[in-house]
C-alpha atoms as a PDB file:
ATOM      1  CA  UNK A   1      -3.705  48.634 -10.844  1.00  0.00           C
ATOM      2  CA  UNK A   2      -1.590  48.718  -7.755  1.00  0.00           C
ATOM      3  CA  UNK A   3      -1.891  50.975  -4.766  1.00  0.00           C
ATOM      4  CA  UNK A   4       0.407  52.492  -2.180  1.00  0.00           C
ATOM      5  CA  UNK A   5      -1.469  51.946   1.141  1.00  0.00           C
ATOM      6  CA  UNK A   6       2.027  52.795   3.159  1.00  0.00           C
ATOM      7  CA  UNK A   7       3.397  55.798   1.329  1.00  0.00           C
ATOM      8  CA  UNK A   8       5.376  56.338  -1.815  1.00  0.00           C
ATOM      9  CA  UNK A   9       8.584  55.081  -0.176  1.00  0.00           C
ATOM     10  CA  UNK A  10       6.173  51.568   1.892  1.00  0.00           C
ATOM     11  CA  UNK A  11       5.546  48.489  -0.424  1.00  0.00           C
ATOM     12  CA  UNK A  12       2.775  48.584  -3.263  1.00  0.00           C
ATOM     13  CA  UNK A  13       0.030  46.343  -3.008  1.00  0.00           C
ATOM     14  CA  UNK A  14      -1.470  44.825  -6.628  1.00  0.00           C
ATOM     15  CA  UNK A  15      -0.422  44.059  -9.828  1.00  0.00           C
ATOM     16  CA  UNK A  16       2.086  45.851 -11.887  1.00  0.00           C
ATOM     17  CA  UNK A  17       3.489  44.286 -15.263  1.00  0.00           C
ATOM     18  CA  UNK A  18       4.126  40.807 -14.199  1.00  0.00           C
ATOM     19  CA  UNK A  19       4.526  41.384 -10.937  1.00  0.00           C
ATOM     20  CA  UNK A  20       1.644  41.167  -8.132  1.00  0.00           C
ATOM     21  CA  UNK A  21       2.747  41.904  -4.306  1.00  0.00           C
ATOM     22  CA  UNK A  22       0.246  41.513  -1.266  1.00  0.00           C
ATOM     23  CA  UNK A  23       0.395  40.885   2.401  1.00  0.00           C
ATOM     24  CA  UNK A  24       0.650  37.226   3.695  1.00  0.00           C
ATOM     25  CA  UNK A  25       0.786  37.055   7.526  1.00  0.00           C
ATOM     26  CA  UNK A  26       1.753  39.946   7.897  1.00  0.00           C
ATOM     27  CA  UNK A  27       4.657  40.365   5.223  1.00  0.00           C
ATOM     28  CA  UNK A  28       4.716  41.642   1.894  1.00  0.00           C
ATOM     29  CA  UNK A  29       5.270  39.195  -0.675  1.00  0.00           C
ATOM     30  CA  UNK A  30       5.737  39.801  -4.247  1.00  0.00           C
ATOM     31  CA  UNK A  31       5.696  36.847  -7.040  1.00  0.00           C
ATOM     32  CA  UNK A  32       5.606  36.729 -11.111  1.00  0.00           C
ATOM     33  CA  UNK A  33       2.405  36.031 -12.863  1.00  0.00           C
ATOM     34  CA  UNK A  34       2.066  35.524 -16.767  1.00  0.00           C
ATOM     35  CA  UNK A  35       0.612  33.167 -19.521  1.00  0.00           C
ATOM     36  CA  UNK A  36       2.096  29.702 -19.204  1.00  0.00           C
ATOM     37  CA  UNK A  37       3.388  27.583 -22.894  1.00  0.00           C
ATOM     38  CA  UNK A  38       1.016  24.723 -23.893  1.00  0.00           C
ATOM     39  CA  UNK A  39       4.551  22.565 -24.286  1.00  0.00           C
ATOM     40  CA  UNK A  40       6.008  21.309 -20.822  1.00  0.00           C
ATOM     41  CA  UNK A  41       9.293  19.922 -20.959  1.00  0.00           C
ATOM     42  CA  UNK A  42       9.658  16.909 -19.245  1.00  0.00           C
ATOM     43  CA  UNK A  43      11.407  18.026 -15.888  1.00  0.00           C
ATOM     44  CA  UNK A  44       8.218  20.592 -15.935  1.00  0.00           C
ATOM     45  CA  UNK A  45       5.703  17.542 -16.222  1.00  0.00           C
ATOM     46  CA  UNK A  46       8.022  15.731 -13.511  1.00  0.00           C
ATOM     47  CA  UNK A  47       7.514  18.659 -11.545  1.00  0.00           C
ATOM     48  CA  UNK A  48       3.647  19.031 -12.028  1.00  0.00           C
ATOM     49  CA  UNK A  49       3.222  15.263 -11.777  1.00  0.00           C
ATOM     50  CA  UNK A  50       5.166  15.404  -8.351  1.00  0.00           C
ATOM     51  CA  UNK A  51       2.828  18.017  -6.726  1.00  0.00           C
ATOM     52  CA  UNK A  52       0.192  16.578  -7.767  1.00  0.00           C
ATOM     53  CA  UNK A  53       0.874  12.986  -5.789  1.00  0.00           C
ATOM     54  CA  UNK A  54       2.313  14.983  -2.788  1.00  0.00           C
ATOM     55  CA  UNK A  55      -1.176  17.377  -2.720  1.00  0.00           C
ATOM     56  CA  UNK A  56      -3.118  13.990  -2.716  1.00  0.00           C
ATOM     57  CA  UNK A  57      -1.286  12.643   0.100  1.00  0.00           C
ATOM     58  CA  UNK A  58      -1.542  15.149   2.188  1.00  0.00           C
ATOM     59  CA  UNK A  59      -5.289  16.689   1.501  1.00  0.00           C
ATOM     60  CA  UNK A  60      -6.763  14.006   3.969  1.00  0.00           C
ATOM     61  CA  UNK A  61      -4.324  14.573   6.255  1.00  0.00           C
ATOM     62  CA  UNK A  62      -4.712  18.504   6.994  1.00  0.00           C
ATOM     63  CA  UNK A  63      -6.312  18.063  10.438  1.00  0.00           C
ATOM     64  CA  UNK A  64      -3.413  16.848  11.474  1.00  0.00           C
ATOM     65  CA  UNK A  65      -0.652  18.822   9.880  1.00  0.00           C
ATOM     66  CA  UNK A  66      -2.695  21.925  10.925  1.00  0.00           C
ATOM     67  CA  UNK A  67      -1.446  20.820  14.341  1.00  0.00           C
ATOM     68  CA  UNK A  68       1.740  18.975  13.306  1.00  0.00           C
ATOM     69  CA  UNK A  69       3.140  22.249  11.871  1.00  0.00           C
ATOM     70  CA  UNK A  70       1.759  24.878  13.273  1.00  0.00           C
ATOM     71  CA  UNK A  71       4.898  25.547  15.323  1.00  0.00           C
ATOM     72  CA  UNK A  72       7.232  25.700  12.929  1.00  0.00           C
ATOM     73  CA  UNK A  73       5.145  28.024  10.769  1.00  0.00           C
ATOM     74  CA  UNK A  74       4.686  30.765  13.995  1.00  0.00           C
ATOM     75  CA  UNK A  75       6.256  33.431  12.721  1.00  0.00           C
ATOM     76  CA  UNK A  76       7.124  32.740   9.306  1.00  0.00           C
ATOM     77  CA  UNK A  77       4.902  33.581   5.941  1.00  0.00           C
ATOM     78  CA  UNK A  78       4.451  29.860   5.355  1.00  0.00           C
ATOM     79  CA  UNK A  79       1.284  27.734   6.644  1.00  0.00           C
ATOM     80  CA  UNK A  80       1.389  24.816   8.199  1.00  0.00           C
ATOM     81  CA  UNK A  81       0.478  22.708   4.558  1.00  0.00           C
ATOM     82  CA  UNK A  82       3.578  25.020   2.585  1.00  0.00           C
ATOM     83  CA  UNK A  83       5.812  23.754   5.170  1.00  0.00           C
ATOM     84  CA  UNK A  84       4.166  19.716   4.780  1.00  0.00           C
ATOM     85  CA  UNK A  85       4.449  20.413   1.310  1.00  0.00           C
ATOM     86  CA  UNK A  86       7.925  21.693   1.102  1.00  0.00           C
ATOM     87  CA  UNK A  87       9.176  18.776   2.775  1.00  0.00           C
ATOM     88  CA  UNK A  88       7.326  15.586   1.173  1.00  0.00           C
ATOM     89  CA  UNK A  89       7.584  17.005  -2.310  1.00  0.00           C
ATOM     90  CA  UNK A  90      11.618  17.097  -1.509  1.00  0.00           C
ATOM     91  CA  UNK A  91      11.622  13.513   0.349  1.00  0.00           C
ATOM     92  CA  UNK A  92       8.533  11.430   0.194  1.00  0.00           C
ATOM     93  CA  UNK A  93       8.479  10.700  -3.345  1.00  0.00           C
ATOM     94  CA  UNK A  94      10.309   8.057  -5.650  1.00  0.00           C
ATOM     95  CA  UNK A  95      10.461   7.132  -8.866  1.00  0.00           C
ATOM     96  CA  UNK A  96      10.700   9.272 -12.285  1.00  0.00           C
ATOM     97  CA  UNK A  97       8.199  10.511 -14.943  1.00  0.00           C
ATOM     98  CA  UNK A  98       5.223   9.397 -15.198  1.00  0.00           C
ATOM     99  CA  UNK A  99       5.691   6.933 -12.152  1.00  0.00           C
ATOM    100  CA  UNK A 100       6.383   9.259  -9.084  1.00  0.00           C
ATOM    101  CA  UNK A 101       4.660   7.904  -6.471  1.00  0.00           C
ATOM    102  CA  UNK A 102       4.750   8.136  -2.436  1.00  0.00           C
ATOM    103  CA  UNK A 103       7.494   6.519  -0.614  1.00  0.00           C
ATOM    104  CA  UNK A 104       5.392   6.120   2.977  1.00  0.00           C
ATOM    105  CA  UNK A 105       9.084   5.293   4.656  1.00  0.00           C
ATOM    106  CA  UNK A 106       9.828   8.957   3.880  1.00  0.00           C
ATOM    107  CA  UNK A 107       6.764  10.983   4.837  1.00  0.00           C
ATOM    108  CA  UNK A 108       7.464  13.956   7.100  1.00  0.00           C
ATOM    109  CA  UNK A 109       4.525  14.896   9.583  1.00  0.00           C
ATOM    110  CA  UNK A 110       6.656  17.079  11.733  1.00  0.00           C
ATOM    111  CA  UNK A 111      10.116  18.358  12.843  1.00  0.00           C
ATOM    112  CA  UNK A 112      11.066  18.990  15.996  1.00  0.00           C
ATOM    113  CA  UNK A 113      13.730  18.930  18.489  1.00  0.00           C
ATOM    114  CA  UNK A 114      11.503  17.035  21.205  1.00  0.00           C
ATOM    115  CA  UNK A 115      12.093  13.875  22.207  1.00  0.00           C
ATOM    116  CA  UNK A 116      11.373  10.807  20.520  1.00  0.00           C
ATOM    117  CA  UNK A 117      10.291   7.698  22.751  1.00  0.00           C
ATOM    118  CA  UNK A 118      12.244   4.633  22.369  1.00  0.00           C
ATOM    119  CA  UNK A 119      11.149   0.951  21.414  1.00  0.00           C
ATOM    120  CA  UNK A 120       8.310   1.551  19.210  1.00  0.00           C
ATOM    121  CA  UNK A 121       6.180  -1.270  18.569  1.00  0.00           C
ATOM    122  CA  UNK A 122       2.864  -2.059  16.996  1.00  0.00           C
ATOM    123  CA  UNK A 123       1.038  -4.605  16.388  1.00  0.00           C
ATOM    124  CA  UNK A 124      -1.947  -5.489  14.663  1.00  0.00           C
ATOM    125  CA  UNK A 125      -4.801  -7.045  16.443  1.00  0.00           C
ATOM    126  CA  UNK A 126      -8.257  -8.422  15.348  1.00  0.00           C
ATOM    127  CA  UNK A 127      -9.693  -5.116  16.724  1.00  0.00           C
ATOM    128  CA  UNK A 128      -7.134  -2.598  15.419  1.00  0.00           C
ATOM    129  CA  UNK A 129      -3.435  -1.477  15.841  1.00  0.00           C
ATOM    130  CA  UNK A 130      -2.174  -0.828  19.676  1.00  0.00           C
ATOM    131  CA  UNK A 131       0.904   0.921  19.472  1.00  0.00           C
ATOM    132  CA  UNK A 132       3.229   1.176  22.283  1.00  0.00           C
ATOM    133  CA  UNK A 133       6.717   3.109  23.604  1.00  0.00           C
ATOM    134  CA  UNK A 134       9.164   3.212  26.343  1.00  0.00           C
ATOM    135  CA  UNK A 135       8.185   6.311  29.083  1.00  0.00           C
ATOM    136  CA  UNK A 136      11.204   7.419  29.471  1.00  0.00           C
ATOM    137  CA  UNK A 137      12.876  10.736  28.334  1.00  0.00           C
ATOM    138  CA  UNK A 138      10.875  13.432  27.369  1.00  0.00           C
ATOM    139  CA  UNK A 139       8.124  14.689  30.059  1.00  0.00           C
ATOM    140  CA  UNK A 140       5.469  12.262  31.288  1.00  0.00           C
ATOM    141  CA  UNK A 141       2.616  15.020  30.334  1.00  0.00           C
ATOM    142  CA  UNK A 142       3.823  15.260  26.381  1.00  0.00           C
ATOM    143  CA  UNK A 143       0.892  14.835  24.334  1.00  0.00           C
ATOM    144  CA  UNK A 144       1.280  11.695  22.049  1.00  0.00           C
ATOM    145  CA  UNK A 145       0.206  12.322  17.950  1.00  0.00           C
ATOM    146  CA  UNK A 146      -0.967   9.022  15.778  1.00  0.00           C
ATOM    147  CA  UNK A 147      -1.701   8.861  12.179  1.00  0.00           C
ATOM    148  CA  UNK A 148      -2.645   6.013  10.205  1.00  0.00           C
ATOM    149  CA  UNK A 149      -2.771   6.416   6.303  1.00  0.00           C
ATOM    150  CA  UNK A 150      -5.292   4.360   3.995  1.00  0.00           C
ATOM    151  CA  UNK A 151      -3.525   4.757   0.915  1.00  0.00           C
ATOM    152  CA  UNK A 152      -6.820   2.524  -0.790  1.00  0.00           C
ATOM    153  CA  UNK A 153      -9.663   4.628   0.116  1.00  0.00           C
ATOM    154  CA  UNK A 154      -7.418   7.964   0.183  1.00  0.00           C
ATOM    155  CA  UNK A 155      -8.214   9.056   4.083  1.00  0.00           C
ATOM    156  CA  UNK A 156      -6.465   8.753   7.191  1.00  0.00           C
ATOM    157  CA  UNK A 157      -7.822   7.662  10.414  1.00  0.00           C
ATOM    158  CA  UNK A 158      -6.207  10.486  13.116  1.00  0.00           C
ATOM    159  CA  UNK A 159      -5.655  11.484  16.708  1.00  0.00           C
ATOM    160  CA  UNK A 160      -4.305  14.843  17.509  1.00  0.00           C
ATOM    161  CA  UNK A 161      -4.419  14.177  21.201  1.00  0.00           C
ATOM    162  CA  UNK A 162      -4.183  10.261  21.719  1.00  0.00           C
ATOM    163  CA  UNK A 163      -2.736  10.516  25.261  1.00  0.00           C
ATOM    164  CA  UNK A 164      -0.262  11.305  27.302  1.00  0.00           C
ATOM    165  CA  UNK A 165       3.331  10.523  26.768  1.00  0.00           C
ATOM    166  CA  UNK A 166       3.492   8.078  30.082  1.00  0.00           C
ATOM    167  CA  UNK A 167       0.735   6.230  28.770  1.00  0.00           C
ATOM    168  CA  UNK A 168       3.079   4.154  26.952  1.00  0.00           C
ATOM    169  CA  UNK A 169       0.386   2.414  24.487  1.00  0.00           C
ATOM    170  CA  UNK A 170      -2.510   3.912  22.829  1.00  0.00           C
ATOM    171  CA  UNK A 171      -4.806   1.491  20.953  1.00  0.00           C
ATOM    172  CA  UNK A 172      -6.623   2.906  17.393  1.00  0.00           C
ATOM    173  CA  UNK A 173      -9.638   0.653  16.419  1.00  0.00           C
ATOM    174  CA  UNK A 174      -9.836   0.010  12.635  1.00  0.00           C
ATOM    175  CA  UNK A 175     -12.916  -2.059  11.671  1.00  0.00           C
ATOM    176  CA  UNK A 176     -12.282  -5.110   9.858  1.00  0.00           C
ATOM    177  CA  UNK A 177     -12.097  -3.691   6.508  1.00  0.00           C
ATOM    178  CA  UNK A 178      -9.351  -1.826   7.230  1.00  0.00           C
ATOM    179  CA  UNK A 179      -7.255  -4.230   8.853  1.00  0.00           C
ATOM    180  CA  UNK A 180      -7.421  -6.128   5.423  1.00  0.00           C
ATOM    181  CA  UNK A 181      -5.753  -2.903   3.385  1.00  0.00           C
ATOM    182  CA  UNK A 182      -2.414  -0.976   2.780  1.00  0.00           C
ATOM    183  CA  UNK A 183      -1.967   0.882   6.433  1.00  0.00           C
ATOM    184  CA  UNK A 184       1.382   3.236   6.885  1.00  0.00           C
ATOM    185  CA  UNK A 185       1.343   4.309  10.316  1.00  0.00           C
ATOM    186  CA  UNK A 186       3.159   7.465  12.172  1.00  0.00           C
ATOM    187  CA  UNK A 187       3.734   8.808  15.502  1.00  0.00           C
ATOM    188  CA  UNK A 188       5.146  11.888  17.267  1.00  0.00           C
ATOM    189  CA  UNK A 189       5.219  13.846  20.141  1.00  0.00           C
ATOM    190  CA  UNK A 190       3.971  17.533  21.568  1.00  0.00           C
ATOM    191  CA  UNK A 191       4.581  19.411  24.597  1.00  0.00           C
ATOM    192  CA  UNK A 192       1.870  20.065  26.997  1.00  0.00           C
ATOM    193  CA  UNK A 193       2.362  23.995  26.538  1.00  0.00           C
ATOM    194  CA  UNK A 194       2.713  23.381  22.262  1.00  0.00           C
ATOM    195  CA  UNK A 195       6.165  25.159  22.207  1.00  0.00           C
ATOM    196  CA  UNK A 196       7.754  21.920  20.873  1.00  0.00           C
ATOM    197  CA  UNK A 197       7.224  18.552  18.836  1.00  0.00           C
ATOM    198  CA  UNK A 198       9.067  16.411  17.909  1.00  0.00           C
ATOM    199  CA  UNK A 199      10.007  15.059  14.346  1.00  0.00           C
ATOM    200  CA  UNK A 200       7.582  12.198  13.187  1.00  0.00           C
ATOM    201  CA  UNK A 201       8.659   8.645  12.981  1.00  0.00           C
ATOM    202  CA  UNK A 202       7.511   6.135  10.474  1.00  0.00           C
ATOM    203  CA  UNK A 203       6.363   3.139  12.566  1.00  0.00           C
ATOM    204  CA  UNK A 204       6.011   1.014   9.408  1.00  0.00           C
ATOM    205  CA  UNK A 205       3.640  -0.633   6.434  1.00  0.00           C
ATOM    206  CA  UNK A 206       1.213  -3.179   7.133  1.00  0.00           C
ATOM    207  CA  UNK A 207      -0.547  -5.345   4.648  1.00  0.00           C
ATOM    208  CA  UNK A 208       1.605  -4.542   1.922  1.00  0.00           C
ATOM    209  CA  UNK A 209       1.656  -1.796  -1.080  1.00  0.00           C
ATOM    210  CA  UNK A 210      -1.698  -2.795  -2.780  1.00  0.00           C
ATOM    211  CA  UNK A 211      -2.444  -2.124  -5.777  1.00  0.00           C
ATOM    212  CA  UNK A 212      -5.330   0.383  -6.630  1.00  0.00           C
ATOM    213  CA  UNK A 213      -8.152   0.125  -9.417  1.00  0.00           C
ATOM    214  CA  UNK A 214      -6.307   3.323 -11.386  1.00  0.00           C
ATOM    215  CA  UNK A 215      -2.310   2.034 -10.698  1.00  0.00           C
ATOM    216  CA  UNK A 216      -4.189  -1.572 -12.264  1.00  0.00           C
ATOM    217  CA  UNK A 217      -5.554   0.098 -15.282  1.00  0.00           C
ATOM    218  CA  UNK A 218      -2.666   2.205 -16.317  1.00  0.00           C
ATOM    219  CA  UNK A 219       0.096  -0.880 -15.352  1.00  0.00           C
ATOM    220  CA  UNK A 220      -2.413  -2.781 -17.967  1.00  0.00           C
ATOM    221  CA  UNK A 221      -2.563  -0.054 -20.762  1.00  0.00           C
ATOM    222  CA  UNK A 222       1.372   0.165 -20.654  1.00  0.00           C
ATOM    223  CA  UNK A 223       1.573  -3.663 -21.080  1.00  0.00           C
ATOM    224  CA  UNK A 224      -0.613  -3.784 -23.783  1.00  0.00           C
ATOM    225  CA  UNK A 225       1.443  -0.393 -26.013  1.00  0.00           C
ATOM    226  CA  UNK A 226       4.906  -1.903 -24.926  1.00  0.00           C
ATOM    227  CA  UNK A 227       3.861  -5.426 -26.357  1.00  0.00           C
ATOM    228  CA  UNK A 228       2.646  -3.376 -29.770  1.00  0.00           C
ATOM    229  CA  UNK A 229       6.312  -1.184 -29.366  1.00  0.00           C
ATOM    230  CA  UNK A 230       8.192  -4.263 -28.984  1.00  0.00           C
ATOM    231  CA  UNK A 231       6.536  -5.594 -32.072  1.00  0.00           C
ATOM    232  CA  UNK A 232       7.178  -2.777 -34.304  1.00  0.00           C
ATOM    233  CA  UNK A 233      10.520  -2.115 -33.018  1.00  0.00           C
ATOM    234  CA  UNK A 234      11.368  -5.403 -34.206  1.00  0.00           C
ATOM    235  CA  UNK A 235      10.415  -4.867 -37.813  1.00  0.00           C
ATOM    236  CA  UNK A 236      11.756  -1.552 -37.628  1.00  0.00           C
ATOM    237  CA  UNK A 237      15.446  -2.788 -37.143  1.00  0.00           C
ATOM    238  CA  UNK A 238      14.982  -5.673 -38.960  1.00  0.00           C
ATOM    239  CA  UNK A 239      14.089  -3.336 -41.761  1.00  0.00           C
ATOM    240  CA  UNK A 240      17.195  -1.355 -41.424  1.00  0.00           C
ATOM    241  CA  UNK A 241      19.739  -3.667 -40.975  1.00  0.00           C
ATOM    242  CA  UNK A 242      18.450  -4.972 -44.288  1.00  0.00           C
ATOM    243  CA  UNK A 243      18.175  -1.776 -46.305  1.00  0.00           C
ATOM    244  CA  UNK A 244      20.834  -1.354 -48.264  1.00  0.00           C
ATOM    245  CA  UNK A 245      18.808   1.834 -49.876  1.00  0.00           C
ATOM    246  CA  UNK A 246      15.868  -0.056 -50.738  1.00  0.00           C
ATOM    247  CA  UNK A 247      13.317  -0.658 -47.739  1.00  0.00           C
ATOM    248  CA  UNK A 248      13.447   2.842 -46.407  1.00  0.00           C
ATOM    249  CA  UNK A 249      12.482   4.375 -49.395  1.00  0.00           C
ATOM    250  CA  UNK A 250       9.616   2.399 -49.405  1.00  0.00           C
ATOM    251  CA  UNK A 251       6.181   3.783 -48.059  1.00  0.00           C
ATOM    252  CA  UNK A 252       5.629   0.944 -45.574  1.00  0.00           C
ATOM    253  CA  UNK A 253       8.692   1.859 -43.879  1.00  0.00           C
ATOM    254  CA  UNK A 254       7.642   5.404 -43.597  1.00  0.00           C
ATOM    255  CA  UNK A 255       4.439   4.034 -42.345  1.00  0.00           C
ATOM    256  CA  UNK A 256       6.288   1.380 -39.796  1.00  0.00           C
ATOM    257  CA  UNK A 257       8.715   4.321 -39.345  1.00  0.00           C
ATOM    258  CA  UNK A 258       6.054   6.949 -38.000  1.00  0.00           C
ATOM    259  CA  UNK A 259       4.434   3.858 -35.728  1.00  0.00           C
ATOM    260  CA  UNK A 260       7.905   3.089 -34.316  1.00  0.00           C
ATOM    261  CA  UNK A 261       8.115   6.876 -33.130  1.00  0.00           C
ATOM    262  CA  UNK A 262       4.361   7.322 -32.109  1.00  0.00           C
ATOM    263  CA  UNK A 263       4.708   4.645 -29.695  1.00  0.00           C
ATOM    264  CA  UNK A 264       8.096   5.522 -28.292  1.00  0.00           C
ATOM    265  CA  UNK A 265       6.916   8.784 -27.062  1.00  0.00           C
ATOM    266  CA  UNK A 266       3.935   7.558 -25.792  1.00  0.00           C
ATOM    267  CA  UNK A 267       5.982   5.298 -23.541  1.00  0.00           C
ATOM    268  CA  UNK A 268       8.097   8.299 -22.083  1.00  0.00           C
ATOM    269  CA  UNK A 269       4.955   9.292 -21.008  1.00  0.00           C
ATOM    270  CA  UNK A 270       2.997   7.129 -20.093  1.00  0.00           C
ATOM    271  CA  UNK A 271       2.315   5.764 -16.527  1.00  0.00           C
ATOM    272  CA  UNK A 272       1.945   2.419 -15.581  1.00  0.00           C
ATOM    273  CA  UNK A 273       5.907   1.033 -16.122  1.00  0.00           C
ATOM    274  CA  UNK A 274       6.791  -1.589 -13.821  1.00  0.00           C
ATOM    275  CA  UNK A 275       9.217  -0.804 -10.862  1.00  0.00           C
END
């Protein structure tokens, strides 16, 4: 049931048909609901598989994208994570289906036209990372915004209000631990009065891309069905460039047949391929 809080001729609130319409900041906004088919194609598995890496990277980080975005979402009927959504599901991810994964180069924390400092630099001590700009260009009372990303353990280590822009170093302490694992570090910038920010730069990977326990046991489930695949894909062929009518009439080809298939659709779908 729907209802007409403004008038016959105002927008109706509730669900008629397929359609359901209520107010989101503000707006009326009016989407398509229905059952959804058991069979995906693949570009819809792609497409679930893709928000489902881009809503893991950026759960731990909502803190900071709360802040990071709330300017761009003032007056709009998207929130600060649709708008950090939007962007790294379009940019941040690489690879195809079932391998998309995050490319940390291409994460977007913010856009902005503020300025961005020049010469950034950081370097990893025994203590931590202490990060460091040049002063110059923007104001001195900007408000400087770090994130460092533990891809391992799935959290970030944040500061929404590090400093002040002519600080020109800010030093986060990671415990040893830490130090040891994947870090992808960002930085950007936000005006005293939070009227502007600047986009977020990438400030680069330390430690590596490191492997986790789940990318490990997926990589070594693929080996092991590609090394069966490869095996029965060679007596496969073999069979039919020797047939001549006989062998694929035969019910061990239908049986090495069906196999051959099985295990060639599994690997379209399976995680785990190298590169």
């Amino acid at each position: 049931m729907a209802l007409s809080p403004y008038g016959p001729h105002g927008p109706v609130i509730g669900k008629i048909g397929n359609l359901v319409s209520y107010i989101l900041n503000g707006q009326v906004v009016t989407r398509t609901i229905g059952h959804k088919s058991n069979k995906h194609s693949k570009n819809q598995l792609a497409n679930y598989q893709s928000m489902a890496v881009t809503m893991e990277l950026l759960s731990p980080m909502l803190p900071f994208i709360n802040s990071s975005f709330e300017i761009e979402a003032r007056g709009t009927v998207k929130n600060q994570h649709n708008l950090a959504t939007s962007y790294n599901k379009k940019q941040a991810l690489t690879g195809e289906y079932p391998n998309i994964r995050v490319d940390y180069s291409k994460v977007v924390l913010s856009y902005g036209d503020l300025a961005i400092a020049e010469n950034l630099k950081m370097v990893k001590t025994d203590t931590g990372l202490q990060i460091s700009w040049d002063t110059e260009g923007g104001l001195a009372h900007d408000m400087v915004m770090i994130l460092v990303c533990h891809p391992q353990r799935a959290q970030v280590s944040s500061s929404i209000n590090a400093c002040r822009r002519d600080a020109g170093t800010y030093f986060v302490k990671l415990n040893e631990e830490d130090l040891e694992q994947q870090l992808e570090t960002y930085i950007c910038f936000k005006s005293a009065n939070g009227k502007q920010i600047s986009n977020s730069v990438y400030l680069g990977n330390l430690n590596g891309a490191v492997e986790n326990e789940q990318e490990k046991e997926e990589r070594e489930k693929y080996t092991l069905v590609k090394a069966r695949f490869d095996q029965v894909a060679t007596d496969y062929l073999w069979m039919l460039e020797l047939d001549h009518g006989r062998l694929t009439s035969t019910k061990a080809f239908r049986v090495l047949e069906k196999e051959y298939n099985v295990l060639k659709q599994k690997l379209e779908h399976m995680p785990g391929k190298p590169g």
